[in-house]
PDB file of N, CA and C in Angstrom:
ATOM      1  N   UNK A   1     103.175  53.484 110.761  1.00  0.00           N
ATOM      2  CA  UNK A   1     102.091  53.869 111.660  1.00  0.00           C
ATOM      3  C   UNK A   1     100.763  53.554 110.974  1.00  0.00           C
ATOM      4  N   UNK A   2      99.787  52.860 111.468  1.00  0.00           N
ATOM      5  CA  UNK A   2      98.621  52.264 110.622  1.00  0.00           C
ATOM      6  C   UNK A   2      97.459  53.396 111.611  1.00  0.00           C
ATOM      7  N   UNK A   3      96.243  53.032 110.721  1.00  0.00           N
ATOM      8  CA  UNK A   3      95.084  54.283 111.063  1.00  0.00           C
ATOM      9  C   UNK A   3      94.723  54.431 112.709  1.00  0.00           C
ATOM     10  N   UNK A   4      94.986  55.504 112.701  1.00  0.00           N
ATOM     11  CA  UNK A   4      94.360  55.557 114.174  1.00  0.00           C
ATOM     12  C   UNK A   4      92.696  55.841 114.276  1.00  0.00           C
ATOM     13  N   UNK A   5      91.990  54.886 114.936  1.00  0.00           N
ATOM     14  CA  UNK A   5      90.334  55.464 115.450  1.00  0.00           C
ATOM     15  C   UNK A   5      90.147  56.355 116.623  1.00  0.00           C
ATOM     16  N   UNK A   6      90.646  57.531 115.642  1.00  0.00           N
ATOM     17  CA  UNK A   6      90.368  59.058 116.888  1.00  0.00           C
ATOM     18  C   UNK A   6      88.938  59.011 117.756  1.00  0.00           C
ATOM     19  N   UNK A   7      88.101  58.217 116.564  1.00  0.00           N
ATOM     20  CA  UNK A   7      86.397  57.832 117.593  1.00  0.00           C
ATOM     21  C   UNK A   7      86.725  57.182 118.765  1.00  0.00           C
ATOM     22  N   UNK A   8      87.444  56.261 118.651  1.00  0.00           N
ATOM     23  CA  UNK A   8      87.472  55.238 119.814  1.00  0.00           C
ATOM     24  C   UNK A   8      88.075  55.778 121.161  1.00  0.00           C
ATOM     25  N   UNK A   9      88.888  56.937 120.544  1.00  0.00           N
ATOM     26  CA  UNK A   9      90.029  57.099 121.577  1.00  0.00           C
ATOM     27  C   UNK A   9      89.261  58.119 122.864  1.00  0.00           C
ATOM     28  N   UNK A  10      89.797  58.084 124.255  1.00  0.00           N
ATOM     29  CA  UNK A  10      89.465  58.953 125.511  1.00  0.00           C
ATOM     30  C   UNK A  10      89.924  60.176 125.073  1.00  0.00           C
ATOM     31  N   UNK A  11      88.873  61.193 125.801  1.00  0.00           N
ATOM     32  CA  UNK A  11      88.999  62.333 125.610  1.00  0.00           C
ATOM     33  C   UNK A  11      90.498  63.019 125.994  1.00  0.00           C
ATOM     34  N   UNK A  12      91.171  62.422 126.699  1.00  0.00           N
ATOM     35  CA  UNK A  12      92.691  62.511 127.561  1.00  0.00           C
ATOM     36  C   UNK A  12      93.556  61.837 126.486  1.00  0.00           C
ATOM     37  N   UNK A  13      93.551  61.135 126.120  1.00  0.00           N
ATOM     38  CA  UNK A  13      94.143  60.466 125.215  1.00  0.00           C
ATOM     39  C   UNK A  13      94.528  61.582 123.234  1.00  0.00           C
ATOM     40  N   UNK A  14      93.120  62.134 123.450  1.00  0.00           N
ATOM     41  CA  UNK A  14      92.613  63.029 122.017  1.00  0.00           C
ATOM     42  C   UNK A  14      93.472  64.320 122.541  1.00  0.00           C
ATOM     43  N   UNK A  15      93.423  64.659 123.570  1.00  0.00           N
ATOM     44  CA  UNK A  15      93.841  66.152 123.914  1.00  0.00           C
ATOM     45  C   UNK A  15      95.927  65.991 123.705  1.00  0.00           C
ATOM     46  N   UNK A  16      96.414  64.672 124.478  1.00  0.00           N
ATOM     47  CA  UNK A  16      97.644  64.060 124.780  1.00  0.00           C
ATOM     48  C   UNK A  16      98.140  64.497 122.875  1.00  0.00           C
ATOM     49  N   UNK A  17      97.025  63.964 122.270  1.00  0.00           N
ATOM     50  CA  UNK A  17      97.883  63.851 120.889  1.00  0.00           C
ATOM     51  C   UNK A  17      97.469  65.072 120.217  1.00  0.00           C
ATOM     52  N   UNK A  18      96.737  65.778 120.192  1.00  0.00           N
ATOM     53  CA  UNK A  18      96.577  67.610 119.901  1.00  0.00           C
ATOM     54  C   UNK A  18      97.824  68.417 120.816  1.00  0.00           C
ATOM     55  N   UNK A  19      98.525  68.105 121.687  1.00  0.00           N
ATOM     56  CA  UNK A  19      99.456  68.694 121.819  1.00  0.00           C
ATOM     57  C   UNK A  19     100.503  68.278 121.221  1.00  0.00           C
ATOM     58  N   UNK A  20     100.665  66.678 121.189  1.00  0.00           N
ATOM     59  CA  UNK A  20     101.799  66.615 120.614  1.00  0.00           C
ATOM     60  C   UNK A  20     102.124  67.065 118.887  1.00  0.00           C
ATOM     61  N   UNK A  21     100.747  66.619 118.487  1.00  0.00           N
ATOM     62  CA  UNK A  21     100.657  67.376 117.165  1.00  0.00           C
ATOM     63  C   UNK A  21     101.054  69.119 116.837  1.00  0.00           C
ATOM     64  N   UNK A  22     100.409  69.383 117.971  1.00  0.00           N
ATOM     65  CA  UNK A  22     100.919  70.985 118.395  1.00  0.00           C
ATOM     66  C   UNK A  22     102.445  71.199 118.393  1.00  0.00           C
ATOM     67  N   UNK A  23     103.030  71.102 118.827  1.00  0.00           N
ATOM     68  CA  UNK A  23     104.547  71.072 119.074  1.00  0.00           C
ATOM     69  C   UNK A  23     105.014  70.627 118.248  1.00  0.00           C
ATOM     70  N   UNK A  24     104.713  69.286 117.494  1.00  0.00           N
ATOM     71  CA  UNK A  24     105.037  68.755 116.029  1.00  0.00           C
ATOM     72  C   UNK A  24     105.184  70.341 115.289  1.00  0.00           C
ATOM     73  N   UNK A  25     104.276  70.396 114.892  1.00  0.00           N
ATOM     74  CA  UNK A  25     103.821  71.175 113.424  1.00  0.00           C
ATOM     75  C   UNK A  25     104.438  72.897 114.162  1.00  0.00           C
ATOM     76  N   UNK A  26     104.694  73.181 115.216  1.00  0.00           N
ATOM     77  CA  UNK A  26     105.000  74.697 114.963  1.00  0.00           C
ATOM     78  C   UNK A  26     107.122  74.762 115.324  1.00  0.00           C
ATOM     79  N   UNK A  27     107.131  72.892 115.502  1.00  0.00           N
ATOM     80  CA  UNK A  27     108.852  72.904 115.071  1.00  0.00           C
ATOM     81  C   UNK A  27     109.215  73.409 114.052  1.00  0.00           C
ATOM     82  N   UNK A  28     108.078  72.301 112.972  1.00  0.00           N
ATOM     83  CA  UNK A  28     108.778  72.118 111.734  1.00  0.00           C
ATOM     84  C   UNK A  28     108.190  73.295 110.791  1.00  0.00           C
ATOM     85  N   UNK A  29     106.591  74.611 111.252  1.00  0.00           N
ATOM     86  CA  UNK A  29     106.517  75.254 110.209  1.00  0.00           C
ATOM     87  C   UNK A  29     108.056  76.167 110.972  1.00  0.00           C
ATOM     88  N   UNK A  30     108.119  76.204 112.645  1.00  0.00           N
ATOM     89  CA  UNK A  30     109.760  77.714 112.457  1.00  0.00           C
ATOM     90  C   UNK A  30     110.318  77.103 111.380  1.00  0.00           C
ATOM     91  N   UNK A  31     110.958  75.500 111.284  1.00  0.00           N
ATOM     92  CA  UNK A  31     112.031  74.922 110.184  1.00  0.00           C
ATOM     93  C   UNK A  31     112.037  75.349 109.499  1.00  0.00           C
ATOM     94  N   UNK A  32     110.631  75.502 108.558  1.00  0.00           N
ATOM     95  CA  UNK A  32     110.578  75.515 107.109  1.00  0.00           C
ATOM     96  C   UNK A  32     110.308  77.120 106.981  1.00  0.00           C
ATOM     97  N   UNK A  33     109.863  77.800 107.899  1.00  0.00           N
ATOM     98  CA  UNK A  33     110.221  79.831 107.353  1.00  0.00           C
ATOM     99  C   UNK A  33     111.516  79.938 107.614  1.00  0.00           C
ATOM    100  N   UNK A  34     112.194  79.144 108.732  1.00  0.00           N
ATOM    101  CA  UNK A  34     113.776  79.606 108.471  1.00  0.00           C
ATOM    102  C   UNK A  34     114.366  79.388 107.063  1.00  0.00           C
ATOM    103  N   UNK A  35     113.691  78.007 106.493  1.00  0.00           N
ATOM    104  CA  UNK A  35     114.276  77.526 105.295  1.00  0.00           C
ATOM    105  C   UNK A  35     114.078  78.724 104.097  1.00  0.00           C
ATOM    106  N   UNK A  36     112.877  78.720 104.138  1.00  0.00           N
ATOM    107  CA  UNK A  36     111.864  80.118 103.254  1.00  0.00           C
ATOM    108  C   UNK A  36     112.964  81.340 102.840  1.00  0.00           C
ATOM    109  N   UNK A  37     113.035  81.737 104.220  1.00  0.00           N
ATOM    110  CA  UNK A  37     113.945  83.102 104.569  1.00  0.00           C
ATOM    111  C   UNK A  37     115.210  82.966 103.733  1.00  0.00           C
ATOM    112  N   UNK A  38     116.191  81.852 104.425  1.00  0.00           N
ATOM    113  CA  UNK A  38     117.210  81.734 103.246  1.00  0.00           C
ATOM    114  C   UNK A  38     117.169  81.935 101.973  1.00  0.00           C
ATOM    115  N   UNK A  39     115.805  80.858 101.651  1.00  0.00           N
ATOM    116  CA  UNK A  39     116.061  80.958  99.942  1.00  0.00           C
ATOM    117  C   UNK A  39     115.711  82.450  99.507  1.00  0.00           C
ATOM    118  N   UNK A  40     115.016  83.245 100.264  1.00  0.00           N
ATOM    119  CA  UNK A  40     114.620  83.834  99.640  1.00  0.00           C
ATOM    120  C   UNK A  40     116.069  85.134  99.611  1.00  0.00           C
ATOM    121  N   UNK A  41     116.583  85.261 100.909  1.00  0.00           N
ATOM    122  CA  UNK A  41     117.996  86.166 100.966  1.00  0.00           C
ATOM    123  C   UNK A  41     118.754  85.861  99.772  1.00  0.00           C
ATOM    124  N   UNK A  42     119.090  84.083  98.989  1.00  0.00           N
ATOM    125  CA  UNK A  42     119.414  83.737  97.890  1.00  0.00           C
ATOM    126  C   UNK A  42     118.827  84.267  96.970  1.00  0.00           C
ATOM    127  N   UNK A  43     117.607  84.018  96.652  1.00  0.00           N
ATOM    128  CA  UNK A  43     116.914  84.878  95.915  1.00  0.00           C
ATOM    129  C   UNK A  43     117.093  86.008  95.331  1.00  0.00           C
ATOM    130  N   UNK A  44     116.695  87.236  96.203  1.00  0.00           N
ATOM    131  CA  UNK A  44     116.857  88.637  96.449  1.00  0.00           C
ATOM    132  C   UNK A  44     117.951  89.014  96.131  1.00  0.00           C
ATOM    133  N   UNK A  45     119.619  87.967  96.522  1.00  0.00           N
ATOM    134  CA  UNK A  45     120.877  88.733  96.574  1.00  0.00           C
ATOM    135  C   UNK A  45     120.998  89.989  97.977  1.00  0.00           C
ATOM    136  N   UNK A  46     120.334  89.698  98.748  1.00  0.00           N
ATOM    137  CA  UNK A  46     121.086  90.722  99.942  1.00  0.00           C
ATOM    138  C   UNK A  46     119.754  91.839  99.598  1.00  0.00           C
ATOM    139  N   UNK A  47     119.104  92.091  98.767  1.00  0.00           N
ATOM    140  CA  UNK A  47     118.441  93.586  98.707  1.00  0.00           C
ATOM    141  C   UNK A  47     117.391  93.506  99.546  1.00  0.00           C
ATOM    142  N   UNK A  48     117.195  94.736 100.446  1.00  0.00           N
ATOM    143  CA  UNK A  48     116.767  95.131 101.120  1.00  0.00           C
ATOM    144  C   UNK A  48     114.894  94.958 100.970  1.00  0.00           C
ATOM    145  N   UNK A  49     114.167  93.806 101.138  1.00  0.00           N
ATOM    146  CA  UNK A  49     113.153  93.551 100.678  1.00  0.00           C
ATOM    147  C   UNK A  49     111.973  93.674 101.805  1.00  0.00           C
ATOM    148  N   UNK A  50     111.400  94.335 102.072  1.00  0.00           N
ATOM    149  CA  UNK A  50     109.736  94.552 103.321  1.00  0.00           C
ATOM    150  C   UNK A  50     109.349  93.296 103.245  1.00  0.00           C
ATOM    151  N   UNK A  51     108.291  92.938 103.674  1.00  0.00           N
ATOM    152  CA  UNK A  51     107.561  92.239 104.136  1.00  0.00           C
ATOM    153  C   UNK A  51     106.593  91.900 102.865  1.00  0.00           C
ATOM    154  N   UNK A  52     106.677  92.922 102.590  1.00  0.00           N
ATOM    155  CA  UNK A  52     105.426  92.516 101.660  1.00  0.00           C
ATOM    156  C   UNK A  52     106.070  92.313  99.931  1.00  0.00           C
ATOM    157  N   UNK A  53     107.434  92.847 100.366  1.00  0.00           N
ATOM    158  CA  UNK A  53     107.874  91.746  98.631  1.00  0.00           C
ATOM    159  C   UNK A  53     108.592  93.073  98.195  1.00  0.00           C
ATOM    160  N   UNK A  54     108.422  94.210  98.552  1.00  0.00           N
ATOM    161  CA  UNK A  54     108.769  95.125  97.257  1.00  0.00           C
ATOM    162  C   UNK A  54     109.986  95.699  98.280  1.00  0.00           C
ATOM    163  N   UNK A  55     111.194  95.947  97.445  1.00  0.00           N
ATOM    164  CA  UNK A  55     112.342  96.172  97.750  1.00  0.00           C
ATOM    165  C   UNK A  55     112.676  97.959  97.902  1.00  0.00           C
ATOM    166  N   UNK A  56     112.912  98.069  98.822  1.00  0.00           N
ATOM    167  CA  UNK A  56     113.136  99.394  99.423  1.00  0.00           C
ATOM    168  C   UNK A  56     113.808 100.422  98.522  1.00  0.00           C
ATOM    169  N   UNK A  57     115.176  99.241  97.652  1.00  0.00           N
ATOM    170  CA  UNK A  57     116.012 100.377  97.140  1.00  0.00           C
ATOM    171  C   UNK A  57     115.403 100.733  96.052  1.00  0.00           C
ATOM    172  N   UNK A  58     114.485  99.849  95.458  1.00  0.00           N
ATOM    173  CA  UNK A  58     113.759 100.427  94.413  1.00  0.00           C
ATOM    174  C   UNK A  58     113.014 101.647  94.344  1.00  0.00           C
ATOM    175  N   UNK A  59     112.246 101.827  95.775  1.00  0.00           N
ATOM    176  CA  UNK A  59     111.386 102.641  96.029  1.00  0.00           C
ATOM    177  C   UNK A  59     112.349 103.944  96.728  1.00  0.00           C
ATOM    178  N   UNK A  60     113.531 103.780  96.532  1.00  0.00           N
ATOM    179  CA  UNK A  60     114.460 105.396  97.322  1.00  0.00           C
ATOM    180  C   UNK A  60     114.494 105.229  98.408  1.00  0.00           C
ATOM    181  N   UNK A  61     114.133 104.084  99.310  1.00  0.00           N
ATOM    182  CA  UNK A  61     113.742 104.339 100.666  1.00  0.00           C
ATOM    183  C   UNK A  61     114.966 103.865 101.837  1.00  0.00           C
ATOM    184  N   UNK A  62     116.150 103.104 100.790  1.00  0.00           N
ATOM    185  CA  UNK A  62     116.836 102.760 101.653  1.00  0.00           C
ATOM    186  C   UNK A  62     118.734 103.888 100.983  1.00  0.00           C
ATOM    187  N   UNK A  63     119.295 103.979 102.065  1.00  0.00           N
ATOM    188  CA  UNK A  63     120.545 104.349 101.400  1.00  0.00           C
ATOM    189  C   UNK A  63     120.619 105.930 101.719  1.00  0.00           C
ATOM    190  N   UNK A  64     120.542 106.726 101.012  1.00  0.00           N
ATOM    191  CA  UNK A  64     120.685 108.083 100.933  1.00  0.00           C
ATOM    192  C   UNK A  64     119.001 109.235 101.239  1.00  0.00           C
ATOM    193  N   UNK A  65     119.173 109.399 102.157  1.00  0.00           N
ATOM    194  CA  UNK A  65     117.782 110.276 102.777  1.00  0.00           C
ATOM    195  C   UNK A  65     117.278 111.505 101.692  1.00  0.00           C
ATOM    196  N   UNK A  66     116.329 111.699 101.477  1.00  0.00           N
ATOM    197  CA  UNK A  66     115.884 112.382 100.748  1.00  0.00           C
ATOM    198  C   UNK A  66     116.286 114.291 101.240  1.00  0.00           C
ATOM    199  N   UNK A  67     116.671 114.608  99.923  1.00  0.00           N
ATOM    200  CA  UNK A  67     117.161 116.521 100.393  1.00  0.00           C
ATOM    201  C   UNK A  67     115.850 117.070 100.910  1.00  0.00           C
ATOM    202  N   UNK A  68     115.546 117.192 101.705  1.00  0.00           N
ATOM    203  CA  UNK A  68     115.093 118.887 102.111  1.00  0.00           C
ATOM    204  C   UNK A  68     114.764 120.167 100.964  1.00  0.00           C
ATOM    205  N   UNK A  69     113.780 120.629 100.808  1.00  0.00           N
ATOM    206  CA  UNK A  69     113.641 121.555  99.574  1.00  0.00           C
ATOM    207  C   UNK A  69     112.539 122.208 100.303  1.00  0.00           C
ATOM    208  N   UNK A  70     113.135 123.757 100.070  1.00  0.00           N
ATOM    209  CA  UNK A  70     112.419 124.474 100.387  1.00  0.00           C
ATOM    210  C   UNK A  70     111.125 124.800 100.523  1.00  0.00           C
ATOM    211  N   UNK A  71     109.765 125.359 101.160  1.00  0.00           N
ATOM    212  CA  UNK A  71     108.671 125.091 100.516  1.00  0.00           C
ATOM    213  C   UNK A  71     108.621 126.306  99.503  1.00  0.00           C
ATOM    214  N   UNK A  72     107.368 125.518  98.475  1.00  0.00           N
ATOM    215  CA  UNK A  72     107.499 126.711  96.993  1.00  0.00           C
ATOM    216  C   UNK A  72     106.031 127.209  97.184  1.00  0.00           C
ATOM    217  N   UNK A  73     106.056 128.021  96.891  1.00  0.00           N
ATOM    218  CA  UNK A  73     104.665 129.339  97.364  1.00  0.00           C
ATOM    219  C   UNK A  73     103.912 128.991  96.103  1.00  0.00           C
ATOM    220  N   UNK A  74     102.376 128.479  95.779  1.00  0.00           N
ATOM    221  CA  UNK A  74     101.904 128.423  94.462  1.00  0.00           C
ATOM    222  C   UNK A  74     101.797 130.211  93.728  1.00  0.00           C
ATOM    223  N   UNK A  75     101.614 129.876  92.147  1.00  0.00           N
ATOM    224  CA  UNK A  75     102.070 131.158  91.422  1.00  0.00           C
ATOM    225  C   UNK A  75     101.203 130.952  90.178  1.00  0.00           C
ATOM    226  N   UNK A  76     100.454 129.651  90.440  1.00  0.00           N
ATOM    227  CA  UNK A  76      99.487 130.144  89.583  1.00  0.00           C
ATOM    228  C   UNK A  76      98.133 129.485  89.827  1.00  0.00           C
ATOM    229  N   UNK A  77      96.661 129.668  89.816  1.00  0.00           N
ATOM    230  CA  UNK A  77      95.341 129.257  90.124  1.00  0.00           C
ATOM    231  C   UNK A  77      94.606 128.855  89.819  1.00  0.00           C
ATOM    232  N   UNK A  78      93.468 127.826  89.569  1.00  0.00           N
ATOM    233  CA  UNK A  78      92.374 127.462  88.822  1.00  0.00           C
ATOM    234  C   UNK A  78      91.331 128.119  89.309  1.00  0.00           C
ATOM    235  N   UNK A  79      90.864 129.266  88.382  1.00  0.00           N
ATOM    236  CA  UNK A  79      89.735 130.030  89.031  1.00  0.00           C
ATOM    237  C   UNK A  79      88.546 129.020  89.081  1.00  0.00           C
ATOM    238  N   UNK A  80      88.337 128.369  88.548  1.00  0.00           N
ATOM    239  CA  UNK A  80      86.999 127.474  88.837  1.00  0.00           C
ATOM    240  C   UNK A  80      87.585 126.516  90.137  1.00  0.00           C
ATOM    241  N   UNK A  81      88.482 125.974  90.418  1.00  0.00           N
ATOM    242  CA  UNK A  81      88.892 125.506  91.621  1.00  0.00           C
ATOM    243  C   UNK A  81      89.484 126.190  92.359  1.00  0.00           C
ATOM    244  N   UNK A  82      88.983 127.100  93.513  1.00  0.00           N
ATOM    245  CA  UNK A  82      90.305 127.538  93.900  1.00  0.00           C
ATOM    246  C   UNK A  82      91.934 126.968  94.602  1.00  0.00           C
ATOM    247  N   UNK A  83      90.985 125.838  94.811  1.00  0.00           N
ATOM    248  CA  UNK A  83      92.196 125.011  95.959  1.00  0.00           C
ATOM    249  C   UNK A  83      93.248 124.463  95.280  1.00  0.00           C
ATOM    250  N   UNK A  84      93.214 124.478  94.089  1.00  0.00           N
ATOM    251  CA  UNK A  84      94.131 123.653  92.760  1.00  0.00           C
ATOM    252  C   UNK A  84      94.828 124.776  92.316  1.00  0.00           C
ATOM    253  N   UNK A  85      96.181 124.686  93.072  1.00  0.00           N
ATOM    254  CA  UNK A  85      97.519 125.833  92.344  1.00  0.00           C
ATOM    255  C   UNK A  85      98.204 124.793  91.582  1.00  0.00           C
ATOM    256  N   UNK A  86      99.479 125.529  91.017  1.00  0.00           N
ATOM    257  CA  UNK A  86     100.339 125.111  90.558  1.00  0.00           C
ATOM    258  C   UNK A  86     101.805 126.211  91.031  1.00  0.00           C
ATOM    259  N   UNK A  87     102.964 125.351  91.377  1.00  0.00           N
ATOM    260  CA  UNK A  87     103.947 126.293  91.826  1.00  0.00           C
ATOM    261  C   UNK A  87     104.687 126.841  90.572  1.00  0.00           C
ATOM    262  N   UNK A  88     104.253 126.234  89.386  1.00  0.00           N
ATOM    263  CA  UNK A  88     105.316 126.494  87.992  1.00  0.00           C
ATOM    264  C   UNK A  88     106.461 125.251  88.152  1.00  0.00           C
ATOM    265  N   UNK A  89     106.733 124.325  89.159  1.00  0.00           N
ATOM    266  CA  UNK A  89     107.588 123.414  89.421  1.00  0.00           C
ATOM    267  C   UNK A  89     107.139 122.333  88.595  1.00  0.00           C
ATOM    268  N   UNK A  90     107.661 121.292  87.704  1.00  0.00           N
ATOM    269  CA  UNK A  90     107.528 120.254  87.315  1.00  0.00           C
ATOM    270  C   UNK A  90     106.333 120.172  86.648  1.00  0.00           C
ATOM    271  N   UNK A  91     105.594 119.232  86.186  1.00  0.00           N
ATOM    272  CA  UNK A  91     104.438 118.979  84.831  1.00  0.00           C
ATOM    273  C   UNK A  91     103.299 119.844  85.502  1.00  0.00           C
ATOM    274  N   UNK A  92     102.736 120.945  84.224  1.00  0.00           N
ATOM    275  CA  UNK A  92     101.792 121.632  84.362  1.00  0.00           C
ATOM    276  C   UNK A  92     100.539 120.390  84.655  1.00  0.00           C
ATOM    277  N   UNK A  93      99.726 120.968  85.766  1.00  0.00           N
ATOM    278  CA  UNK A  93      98.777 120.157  86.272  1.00  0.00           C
ATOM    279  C   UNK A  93      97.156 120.363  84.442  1.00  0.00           C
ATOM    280  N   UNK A  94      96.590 119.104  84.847  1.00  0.00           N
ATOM    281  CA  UNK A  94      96.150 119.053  83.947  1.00  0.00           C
ATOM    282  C   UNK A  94      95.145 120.252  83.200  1.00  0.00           C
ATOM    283  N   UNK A  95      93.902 120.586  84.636  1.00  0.00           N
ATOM    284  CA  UNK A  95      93.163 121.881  84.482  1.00  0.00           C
ATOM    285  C   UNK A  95      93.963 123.176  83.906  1.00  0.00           C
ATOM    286  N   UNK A  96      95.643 123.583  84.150  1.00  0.00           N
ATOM    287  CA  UNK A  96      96.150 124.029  83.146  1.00  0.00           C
ATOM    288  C   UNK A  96      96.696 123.956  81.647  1.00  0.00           C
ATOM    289  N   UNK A  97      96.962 122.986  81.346  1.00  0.00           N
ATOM    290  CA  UNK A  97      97.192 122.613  80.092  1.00  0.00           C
ATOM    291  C   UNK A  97      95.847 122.401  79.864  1.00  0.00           C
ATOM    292  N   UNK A  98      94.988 121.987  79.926  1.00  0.00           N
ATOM    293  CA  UNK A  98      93.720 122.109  79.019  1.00  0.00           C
ATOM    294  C   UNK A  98      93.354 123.429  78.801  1.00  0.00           C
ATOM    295  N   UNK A  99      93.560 124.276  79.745  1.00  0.00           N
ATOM    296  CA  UNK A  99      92.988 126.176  79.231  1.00  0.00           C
ATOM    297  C   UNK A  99      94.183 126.306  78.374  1.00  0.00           C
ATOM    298  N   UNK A 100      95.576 126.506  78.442  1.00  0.00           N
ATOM    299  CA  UNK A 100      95.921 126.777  77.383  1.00  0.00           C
ATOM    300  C   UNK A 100      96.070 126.189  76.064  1.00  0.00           C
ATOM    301  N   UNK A 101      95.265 124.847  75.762  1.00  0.00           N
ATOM    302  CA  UNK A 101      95.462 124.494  74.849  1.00  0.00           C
ATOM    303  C   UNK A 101      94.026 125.027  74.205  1.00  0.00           C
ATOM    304  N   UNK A 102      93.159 125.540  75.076  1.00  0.00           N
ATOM    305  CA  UNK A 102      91.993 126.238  74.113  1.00  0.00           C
ATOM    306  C   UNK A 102      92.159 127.612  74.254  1.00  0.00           C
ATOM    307  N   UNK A 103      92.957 128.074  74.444  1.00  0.00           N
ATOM    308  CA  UNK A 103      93.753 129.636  73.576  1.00  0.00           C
ATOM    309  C   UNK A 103      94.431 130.563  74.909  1.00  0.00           C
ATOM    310  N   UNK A 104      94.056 130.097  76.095  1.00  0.00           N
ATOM    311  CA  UNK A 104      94.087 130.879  76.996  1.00  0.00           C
ATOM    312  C   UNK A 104      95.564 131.074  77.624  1.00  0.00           C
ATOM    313  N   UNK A 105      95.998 132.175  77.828  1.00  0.00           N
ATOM    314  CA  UNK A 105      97.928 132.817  78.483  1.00  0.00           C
ATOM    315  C   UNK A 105      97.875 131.751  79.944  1.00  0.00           C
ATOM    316  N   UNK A 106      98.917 131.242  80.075  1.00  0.00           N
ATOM    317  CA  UNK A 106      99.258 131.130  81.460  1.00  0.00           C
ATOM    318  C   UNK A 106      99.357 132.241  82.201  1.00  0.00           C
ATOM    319  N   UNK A 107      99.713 133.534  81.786  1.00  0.00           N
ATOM    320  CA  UNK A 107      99.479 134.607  82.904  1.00  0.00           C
ATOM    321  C   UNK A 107      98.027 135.100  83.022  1.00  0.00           C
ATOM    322  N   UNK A 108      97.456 134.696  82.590  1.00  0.00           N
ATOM    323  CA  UNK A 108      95.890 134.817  83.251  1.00  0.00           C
ATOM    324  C   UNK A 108      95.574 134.008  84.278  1.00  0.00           C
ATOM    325  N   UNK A 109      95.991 132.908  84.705  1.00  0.00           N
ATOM    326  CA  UNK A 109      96.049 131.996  86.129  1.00  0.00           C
ATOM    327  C   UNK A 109      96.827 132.463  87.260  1.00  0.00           C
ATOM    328  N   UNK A 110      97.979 133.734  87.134  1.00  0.00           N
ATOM    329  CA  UNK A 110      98.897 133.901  87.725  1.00  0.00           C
ATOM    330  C   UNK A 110      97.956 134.366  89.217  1.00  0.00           C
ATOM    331  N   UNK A 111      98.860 134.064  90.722  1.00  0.00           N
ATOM    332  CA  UNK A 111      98.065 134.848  91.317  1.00  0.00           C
ATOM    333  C   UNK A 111      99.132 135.959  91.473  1.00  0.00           C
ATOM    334  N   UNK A 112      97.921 136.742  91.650  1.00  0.00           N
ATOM    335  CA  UNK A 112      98.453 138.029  91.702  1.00  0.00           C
ATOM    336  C   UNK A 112      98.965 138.379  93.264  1.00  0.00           C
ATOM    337  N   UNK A 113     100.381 138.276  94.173  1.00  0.00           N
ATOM    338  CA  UNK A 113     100.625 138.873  95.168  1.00  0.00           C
ATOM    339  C   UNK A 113      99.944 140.521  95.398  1.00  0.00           C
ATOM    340  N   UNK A 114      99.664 140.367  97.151  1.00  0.00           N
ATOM    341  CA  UNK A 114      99.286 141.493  97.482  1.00  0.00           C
ATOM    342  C   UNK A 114     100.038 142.161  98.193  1.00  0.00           C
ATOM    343  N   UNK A 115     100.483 143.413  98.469  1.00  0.00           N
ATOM    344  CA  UNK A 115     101.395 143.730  98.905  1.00  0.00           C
ATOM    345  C   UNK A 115     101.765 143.364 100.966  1.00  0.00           C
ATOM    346  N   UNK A 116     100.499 142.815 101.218  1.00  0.00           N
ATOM    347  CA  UNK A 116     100.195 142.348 102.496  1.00  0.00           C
ATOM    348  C   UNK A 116     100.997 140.546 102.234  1.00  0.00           C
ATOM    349  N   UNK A 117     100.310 140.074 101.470  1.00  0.00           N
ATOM    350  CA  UNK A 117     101.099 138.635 101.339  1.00  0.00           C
ATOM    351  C   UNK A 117     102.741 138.854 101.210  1.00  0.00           C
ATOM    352  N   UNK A 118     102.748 139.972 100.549  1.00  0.00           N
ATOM    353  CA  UNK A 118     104.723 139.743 100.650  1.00  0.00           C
ATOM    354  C   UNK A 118     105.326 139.839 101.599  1.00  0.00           C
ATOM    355  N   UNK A 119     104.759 140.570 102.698  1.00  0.00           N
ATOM    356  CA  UNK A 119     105.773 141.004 103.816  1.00  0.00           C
ATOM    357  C   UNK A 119     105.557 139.507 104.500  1.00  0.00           C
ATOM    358  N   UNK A 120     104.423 138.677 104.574  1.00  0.00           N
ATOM    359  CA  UNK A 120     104.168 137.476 105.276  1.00  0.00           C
ATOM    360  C   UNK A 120     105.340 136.555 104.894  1.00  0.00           C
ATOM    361  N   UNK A 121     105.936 136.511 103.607  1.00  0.00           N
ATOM    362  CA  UNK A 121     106.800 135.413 103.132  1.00  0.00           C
ATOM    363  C   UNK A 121     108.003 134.687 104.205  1.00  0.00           C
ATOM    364  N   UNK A 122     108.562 136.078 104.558  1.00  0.00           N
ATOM    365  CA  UNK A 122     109.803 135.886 105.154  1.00  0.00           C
ATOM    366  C   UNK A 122     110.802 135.517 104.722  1.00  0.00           C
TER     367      UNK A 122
END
């Protein structure tokens, strides 16, 4: 196929070959994401991969549903924050470990139940 002079050519003629170019190019990009897709199922080995690359089972998200756990009532407070508890569950939040590492009891953060909050628990 030698150069074509798109200048020269009728406006009917320019549009005739923008479609066919059209239809060209969105055969062959489906071709080549079907091709994509494969390699990449090769790739991957079967694992369960999003859209955006990162694989589900990595992230817990595929397979076995996450347990249910009760909710845990906080039990202890940052008096300078009040909104910042801690339930005593898993790594002391940081504003606590910094007071007790400058001398201060964890039961001085405790909150103290009122006898009105207990009956609320249920």
């Amino acid at each position: 196929m030698g150069k074509i002079d798109l200048e020269a050519m009728a406006m009917d003629e320019l549009w005739s070959l923008h479609e066919e170019l059209s239809k060209l190019l969105s055969v062959r990009i489906a071709a080549e994401k079907l091709e994509l897709e494969k390699r990449l199922a090769v790739l991957t080995r079967g694992l369960n991969v999003q859209g955006d690359g990162t694989d589900l089972r990595l992230r817990g998200e595929v397979g076995k549903t996450r347990r249910k756990y009760p909710r845990v009532l906080p039990k202890y407070r940052n008096p300078k924050i009040p909104t910042e508890t801690w339930s005593g569950r898993g790594k002391q939040p940081r504003w606590l470990a910094a007071a007790i590492k400058s001398g201060r009891k964890i039961d001085d953060f405790k909150i103290v139940e009122t006898p009105r909050a207990k009956g609320r628990r249920g």
